[in-house]
PDB file of N, CA and C in Angstrom:
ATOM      1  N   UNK A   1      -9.347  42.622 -17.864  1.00  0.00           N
ATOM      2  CA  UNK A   1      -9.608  41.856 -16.671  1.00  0.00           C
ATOM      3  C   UNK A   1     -10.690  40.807 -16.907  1.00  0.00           C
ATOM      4  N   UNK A   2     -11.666  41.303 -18.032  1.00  0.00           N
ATOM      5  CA  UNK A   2     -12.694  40.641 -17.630  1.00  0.00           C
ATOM      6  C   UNK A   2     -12.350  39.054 -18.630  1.00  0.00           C
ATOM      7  N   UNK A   3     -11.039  39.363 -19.658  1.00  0.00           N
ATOM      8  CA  UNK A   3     -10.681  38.211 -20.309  1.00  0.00           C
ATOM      9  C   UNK A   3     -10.106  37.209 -19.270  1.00  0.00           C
ATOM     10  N   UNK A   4      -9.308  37.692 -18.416  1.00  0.00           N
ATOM     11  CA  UNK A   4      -8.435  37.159 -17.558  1.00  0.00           C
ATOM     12  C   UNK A   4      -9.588  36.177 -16.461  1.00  0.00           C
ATOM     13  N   UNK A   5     -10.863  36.637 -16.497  1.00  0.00           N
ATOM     14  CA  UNK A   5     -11.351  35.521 -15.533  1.00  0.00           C
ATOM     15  C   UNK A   5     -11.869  34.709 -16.435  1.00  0.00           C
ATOM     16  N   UNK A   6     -12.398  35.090 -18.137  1.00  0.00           N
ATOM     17  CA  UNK A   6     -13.376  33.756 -17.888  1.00  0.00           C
ATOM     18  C   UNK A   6     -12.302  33.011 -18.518  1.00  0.00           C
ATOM     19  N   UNK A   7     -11.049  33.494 -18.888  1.00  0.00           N
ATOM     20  CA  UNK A   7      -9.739  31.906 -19.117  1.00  0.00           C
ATOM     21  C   UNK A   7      -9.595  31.229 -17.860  1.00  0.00           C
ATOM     22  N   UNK A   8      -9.562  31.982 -16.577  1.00  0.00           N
ATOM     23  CA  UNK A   8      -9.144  31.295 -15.496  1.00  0.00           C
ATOM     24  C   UNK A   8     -10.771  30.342 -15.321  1.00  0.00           C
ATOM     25  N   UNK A   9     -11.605  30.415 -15.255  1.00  0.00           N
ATOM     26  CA  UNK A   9     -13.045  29.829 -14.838  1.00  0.00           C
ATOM     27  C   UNK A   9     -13.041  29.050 -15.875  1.00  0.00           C
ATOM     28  N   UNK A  10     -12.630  29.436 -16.998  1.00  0.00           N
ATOM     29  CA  UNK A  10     -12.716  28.016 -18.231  1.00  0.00           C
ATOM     30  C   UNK A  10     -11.712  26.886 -17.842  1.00  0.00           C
ATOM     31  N   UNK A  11     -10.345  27.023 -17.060  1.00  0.00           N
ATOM     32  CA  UNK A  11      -9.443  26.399 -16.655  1.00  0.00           C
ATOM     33  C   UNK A  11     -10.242  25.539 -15.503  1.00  0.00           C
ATOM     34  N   UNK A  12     -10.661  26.045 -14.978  1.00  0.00           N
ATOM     35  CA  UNK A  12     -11.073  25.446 -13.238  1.00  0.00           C
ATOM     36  C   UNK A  12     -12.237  24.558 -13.983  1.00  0.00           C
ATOM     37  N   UNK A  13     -13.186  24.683 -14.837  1.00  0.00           N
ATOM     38  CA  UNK A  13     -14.525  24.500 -15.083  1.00  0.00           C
ATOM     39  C   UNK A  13     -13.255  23.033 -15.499  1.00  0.00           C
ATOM     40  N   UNK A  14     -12.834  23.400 -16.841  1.00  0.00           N
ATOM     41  CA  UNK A  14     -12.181  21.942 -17.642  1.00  0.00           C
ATOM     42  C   UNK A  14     -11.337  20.872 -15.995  1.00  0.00           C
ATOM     43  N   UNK A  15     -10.679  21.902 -15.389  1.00  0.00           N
ATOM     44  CA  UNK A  15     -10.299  20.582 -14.085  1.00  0.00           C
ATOM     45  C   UNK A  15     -11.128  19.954 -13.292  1.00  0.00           C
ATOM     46  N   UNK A  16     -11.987  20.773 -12.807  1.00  0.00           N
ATOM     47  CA  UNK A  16     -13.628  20.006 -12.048  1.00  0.00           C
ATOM     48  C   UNK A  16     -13.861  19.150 -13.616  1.00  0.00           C
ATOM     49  N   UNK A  17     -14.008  19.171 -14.484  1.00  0.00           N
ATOM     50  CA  UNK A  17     -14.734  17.861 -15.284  1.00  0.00           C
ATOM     51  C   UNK A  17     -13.534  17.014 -15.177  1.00  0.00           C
ATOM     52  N   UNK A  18     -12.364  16.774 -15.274  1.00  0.00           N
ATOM     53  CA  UNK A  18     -11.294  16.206 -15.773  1.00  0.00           C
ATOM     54  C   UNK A  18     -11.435  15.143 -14.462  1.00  0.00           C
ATOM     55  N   UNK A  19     -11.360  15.826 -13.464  1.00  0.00           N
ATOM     56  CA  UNK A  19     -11.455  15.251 -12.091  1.00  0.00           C
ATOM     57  C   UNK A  19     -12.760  14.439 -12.011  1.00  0.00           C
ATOM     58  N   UNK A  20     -13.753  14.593 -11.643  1.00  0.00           N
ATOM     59  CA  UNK A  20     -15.272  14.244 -11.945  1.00  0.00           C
ATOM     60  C   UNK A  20     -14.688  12.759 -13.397  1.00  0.00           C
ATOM     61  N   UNK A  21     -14.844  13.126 -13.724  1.00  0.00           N
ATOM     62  CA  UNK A  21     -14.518  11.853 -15.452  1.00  0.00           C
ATOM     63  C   UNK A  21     -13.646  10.778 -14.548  1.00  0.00           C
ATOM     64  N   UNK A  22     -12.292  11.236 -13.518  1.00  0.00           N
ATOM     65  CA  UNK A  22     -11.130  10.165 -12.997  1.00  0.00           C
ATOM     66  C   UNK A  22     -12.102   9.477 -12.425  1.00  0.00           C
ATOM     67  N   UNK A  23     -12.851   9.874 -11.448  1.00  0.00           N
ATOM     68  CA  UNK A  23     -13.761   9.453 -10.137  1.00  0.00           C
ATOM     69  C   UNK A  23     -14.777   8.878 -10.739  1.00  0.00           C
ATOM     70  N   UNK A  24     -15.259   8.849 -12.134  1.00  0.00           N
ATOM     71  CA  UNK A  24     -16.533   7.821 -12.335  1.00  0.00           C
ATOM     72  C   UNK A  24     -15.593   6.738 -13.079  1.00  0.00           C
ATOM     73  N   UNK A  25     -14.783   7.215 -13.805  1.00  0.00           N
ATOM     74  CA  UNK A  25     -14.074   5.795 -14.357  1.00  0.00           C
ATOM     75  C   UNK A  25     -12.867   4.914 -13.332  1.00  0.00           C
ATOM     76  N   UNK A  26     -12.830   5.231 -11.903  1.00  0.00           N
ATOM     77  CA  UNK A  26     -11.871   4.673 -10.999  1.00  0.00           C
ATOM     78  C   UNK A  26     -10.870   4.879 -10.677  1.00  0.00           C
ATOM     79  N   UNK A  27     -10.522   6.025 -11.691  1.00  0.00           N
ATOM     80  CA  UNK A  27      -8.947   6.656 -11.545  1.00  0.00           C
ATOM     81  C   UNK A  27      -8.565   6.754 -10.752  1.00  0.00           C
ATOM     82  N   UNK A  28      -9.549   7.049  -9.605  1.00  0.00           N
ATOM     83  CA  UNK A  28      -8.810   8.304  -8.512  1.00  0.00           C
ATOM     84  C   UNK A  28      -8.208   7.340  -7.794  1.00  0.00           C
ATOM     85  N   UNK A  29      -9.144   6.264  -7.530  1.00  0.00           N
ATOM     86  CA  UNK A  29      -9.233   5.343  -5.963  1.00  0.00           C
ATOM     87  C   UNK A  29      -7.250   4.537  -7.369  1.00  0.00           C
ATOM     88  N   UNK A  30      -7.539   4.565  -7.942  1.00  0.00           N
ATOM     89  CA  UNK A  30      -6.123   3.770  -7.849  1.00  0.00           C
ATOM     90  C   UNK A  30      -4.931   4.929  -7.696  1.00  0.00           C
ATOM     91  N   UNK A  31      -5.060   5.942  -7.763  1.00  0.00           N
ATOM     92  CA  UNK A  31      -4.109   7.202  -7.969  1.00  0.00           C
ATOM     93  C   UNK A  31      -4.063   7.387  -6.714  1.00  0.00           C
ATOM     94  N   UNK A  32      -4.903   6.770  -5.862  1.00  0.00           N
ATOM     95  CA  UNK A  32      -5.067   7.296  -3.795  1.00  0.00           C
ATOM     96  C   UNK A  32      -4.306   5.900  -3.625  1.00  0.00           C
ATOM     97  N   UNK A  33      -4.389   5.101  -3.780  1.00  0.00           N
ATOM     98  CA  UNK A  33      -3.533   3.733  -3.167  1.00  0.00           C
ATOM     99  C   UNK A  33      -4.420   2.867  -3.073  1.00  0.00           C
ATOM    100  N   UNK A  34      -4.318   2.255  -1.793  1.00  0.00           N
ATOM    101  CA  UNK A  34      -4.861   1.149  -0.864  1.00  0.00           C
ATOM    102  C   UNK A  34      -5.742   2.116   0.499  1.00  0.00           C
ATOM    103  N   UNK A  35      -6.922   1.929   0.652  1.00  0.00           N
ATOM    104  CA  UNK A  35      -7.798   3.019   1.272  1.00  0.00           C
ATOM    105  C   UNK A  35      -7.386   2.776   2.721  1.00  0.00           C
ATOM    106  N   UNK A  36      -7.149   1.691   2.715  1.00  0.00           N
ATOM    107  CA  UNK A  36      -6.802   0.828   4.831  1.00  0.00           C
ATOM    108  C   UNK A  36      -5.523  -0.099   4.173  1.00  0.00           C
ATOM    109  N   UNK A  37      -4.381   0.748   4.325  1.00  0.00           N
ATOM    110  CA  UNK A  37      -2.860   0.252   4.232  1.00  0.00           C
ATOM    111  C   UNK A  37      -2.849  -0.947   5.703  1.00  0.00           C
ATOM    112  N   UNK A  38      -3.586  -0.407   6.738  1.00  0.00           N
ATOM    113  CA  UNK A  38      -3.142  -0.609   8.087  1.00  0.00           C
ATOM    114  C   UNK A  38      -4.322  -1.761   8.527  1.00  0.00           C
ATOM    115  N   UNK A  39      -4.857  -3.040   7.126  1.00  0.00           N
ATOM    116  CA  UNK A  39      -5.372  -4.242   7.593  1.00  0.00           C
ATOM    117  C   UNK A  39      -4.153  -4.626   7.661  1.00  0.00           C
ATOM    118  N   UNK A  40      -3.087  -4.589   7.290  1.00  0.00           N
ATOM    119  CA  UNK A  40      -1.871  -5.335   6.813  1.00  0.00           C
ATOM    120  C   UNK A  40      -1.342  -6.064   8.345  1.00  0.00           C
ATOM    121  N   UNK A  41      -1.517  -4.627   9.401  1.00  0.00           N
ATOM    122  CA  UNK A  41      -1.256  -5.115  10.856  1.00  0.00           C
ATOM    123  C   UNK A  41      -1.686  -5.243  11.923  1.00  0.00           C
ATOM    124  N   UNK A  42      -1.678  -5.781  12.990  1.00  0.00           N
ATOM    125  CA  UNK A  42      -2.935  -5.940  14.136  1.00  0.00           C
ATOM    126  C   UNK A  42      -1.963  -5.336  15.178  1.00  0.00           C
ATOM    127  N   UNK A  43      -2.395  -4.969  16.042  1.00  0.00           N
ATOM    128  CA  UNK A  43      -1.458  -4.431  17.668  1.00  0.00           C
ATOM    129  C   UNK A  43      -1.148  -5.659  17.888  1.00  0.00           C
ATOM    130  N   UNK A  44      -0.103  -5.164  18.675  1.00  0.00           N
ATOM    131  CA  UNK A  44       0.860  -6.528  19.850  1.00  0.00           C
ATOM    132  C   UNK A  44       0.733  -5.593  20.952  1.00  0.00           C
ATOM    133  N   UNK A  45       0.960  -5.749  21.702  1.00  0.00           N
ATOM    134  CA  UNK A  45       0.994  -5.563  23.034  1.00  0.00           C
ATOM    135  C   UNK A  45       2.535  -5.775  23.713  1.00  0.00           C
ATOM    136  N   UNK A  46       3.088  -6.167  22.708  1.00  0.00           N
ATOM    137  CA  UNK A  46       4.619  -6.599  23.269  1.00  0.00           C
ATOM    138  C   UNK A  46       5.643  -5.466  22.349  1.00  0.00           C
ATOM    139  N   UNK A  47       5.445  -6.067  20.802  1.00  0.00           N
ATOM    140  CA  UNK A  47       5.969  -4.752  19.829  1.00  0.00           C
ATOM    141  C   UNK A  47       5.394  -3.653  19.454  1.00  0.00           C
ATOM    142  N   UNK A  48       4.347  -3.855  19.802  1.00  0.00           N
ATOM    143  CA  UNK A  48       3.312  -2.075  19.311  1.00  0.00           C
ATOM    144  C   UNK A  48       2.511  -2.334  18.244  1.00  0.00           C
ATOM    145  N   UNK A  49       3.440  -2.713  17.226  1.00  0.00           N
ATOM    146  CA  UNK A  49       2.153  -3.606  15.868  1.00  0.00           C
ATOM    147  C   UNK A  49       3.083  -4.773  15.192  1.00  0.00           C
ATOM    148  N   UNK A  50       2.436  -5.288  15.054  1.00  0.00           N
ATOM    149  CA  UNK A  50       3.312  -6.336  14.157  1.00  0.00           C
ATOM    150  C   UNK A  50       2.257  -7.056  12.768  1.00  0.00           C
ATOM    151  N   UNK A  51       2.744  -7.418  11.673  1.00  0.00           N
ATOM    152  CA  UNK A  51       1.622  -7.542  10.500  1.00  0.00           C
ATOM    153  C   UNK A  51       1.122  -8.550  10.894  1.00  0.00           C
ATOM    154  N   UNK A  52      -0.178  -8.824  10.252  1.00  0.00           N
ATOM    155  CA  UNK A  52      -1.475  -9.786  10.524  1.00  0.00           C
ATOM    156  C   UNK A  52      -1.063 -10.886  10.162  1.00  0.00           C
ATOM    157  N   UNK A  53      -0.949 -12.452  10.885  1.00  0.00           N
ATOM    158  CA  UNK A  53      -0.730 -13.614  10.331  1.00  0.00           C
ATOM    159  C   UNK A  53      -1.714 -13.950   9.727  1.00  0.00           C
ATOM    160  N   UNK A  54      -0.958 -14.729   8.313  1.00  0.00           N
ATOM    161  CA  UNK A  54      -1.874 -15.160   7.120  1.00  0.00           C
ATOM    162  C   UNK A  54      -2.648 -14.682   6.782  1.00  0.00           C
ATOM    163  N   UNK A  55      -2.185 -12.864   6.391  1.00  0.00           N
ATOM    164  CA  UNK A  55      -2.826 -12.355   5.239  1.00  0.00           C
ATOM    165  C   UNK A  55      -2.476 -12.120   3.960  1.00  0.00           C
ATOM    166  N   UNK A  56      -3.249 -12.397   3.112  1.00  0.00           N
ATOM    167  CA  UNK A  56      -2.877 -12.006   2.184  1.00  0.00           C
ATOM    168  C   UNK A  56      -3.665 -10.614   0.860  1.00  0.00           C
ATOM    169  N   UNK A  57      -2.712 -10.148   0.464  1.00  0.00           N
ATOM    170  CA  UNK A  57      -3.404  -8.816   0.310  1.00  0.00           C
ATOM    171  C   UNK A  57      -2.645  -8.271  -0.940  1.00  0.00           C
ATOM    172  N   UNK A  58      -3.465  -7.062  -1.274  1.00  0.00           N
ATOM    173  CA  UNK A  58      -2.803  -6.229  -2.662  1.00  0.00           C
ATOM    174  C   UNK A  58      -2.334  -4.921  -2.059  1.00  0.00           C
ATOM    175  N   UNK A  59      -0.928  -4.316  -2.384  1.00  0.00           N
ATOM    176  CA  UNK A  59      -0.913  -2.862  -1.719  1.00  0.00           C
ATOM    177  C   UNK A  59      -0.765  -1.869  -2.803  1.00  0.00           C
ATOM    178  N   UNK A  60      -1.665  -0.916  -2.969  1.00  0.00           N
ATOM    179  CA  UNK A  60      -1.981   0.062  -4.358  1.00  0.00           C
ATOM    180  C   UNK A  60      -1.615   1.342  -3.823  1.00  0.00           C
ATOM    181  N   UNK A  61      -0.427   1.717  -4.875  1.00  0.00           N
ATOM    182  CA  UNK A  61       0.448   3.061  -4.550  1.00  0.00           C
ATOM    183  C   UNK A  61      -0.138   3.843  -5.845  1.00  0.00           C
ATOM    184  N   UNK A  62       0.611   4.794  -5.921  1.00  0.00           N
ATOM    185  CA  UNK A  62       0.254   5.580  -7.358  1.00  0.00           C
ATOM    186  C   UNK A  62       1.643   5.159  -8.100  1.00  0.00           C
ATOM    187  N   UNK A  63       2.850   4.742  -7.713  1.00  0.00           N
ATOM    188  CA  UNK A  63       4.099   4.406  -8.203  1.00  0.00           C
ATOM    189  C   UNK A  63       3.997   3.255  -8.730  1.00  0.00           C
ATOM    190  N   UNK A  64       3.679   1.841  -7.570  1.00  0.00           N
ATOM    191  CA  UNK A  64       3.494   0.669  -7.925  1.00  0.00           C
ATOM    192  C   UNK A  64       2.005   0.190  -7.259  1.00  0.00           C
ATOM    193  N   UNK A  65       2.214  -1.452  -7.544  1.00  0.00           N
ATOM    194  CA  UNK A  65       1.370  -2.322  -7.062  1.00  0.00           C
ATOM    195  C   UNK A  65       2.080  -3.452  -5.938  1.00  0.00           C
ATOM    196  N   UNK A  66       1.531  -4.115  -5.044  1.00  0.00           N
ATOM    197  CA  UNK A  66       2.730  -5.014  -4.833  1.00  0.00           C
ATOM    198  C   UNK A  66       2.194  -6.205  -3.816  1.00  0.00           C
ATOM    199  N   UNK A  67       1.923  -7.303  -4.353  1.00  0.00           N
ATOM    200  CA  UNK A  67       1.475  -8.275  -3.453  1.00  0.00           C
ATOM    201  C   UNK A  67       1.837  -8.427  -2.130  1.00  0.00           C
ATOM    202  N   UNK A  68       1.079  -8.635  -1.337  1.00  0.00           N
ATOM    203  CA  UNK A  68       1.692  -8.981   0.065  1.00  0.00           C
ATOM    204  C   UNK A  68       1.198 -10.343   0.595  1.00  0.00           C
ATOM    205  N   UNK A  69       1.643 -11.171   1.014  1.00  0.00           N
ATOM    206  CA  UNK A  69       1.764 -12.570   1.618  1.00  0.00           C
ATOM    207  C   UNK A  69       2.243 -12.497   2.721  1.00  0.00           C
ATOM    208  N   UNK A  70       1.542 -13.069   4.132  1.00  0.00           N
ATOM    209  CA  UNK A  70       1.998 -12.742   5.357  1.00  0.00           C
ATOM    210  C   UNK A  70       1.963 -14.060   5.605  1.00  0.00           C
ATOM    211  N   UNK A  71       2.880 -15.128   6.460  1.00  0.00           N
ATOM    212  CA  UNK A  71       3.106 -16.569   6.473  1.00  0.00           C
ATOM    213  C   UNK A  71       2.561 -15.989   8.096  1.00  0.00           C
ATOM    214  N   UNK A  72       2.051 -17.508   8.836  1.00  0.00           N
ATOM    215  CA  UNK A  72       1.367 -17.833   9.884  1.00  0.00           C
ATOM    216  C   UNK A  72       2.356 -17.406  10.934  1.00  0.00           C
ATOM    217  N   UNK A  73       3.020 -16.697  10.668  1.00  0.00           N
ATOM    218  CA  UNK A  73       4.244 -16.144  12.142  1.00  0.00           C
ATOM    219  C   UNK A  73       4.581 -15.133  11.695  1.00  0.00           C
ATOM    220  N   UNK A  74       3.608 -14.358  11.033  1.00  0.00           N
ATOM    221  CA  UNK A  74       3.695 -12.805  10.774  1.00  0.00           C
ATOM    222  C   UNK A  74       4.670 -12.403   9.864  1.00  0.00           C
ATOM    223  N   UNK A  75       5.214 -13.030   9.518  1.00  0.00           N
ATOM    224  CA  UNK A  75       6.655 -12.725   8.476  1.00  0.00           C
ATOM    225  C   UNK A  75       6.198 -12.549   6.803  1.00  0.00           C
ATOM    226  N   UNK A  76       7.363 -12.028   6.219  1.00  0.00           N
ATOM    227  CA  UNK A  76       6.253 -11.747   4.508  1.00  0.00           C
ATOM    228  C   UNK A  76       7.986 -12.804   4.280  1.00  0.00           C
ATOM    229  N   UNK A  77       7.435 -13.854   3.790  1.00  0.00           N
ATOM    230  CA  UNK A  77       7.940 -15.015   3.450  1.00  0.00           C
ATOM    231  C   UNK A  77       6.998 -16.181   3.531  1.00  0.00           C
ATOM    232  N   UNK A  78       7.250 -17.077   2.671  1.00  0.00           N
ATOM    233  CA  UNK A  78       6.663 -18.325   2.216  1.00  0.00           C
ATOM    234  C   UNK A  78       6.395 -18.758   3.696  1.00  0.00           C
ATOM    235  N   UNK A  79       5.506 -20.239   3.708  1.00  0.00           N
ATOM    236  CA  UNK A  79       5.487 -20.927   5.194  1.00  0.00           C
ATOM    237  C   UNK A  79       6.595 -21.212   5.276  1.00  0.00           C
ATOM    238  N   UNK A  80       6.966 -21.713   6.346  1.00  0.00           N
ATOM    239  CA  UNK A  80       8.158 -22.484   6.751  1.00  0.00           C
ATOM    240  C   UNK A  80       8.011 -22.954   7.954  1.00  0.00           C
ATOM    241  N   UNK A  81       8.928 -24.011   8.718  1.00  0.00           N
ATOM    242  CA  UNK A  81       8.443 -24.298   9.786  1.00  0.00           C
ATOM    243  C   UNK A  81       9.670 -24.020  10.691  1.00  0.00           C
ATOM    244  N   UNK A  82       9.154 -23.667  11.774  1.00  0.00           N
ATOM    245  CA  UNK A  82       9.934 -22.604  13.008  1.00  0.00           C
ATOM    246  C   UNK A  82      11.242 -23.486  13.510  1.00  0.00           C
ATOM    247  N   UNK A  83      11.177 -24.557  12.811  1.00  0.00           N
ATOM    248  CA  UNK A  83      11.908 -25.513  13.840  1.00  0.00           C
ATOM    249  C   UNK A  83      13.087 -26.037  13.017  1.00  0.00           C
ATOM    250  N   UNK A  84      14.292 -25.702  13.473  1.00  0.00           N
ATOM    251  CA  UNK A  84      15.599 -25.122  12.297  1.00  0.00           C
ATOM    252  C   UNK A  84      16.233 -26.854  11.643  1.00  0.00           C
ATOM    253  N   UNK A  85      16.266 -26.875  10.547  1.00  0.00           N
ATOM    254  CA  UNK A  85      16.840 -27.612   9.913  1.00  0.00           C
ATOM    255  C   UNK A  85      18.055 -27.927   9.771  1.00  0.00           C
ATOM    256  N   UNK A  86      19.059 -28.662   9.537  1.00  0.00           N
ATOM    257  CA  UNK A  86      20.514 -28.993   9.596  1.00  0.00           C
ATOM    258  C   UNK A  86      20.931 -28.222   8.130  1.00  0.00           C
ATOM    259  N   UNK A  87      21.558 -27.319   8.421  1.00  0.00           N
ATOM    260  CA  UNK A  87      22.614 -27.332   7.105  1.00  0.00           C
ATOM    261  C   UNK A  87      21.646 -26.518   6.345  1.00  0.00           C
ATOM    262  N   UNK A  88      20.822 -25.746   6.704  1.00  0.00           N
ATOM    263  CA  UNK A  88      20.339 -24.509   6.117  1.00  0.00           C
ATOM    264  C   UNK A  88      20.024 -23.174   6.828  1.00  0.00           C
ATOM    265  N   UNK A  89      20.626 -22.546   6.612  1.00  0.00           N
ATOM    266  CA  UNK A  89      20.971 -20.934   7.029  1.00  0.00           C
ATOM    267  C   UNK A  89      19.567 -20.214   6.633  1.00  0.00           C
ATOM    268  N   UNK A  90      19.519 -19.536   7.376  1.00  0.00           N
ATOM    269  CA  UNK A  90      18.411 -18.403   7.561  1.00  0.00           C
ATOM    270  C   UNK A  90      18.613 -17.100   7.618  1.00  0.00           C
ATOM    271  N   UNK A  91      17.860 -16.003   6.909  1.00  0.00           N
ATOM    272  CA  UNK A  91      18.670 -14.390   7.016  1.00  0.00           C
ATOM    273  C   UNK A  91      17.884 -13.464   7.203  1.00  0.00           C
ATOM    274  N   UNK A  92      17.376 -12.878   8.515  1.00  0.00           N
ATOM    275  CA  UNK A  92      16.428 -11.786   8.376  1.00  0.00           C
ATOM    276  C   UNK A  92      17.072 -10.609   8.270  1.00  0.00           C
ATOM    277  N   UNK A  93      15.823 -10.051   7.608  1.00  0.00           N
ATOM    278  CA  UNK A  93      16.278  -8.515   7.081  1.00  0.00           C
ATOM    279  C   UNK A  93      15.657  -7.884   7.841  1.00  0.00           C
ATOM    280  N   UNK A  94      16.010  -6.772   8.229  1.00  0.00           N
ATOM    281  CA  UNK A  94      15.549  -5.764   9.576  1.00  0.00           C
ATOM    282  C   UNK A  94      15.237  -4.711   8.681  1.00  0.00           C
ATOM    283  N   UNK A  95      14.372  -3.431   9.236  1.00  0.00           N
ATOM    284  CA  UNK A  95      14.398  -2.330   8.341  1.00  0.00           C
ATOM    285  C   UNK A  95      13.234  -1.239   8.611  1.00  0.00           C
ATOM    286  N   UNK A  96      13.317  -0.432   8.126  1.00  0.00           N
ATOM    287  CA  UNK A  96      12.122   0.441   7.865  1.00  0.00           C
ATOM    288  C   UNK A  96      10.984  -0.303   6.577  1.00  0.00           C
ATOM    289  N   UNK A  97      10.116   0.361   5.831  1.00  0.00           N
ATOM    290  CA  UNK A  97       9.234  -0.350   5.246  1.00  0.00           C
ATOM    291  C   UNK A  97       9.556  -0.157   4.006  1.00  0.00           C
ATOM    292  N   UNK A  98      11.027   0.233   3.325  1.00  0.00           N
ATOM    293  CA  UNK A  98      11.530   0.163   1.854  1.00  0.00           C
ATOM    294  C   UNK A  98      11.994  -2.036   2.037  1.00  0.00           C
ATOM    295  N   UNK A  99      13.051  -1.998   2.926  1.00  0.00           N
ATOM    296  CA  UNK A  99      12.989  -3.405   3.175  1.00  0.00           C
ATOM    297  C   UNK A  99      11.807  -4.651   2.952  1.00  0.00           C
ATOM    298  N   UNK A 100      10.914  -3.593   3.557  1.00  0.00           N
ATOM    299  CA  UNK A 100       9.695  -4.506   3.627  1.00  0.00           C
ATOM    300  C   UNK A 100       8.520  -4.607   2.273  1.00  0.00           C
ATOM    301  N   UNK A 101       9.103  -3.914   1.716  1.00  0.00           N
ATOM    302  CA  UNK A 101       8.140  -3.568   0.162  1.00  0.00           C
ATOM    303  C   UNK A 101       7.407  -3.236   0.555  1.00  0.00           C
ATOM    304  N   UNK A 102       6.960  -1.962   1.305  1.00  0.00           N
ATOM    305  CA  UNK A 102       5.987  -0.786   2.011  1.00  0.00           C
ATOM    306  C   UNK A 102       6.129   0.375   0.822  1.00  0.00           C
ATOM    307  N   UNK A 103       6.938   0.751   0.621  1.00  0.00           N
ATOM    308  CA  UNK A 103       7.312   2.376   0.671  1.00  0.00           C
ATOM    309  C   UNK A 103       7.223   2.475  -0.976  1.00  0.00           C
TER     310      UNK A 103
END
């Protein structure tokens, strides 16, 4: 028995340092993400939230990384101007937040 704890306490001792070592060299905070996912959006009062016009931002997953660009009418697309052009088509994508390069 008494082998059986100090392997287990030598195990725990080596993960508390392993852990401790991520957290002074930055590991962790990139292995946690983005700490406030939710500057990305401000309340509406009409839709409930809708994303922040003209932000722009980094979103840090443990999977990926992934720029975000928010154009002045809340949309994650380049500027553009609201006011429709002849002879060019437009296509929004609706969705949950895989659509939206969230997820």
């Amino acid at each position: 028995m008494r082998s059986v704890a100090i392997v287990l306490s030598a195990i725990l001792l080596s993960l508390g340092a392993c852990e401790g070592a991520a957290d002074l060299l930055g590991l962790v905070d990139q292995a946690r993400g983005t700490p406030d996912q939710y500057r990305f959006y401000r309340f509406d009062p009409v839709l409930g939230w809708s994303q922040t016009p003209d932000f722009v931002g980094i979103l840090r997953r443990a999977e990926f990384t992934n720029s975000i660009r928010i154009n002045r009418h809340g949309m994650r697309y380049r500027e553009s101007a609201r006011a429709r052009r002849p002879g060019l088509a437009r296509v929004a994508v609706l969705g949950d937040s895989s659509p939206g390069g969230w997820a």
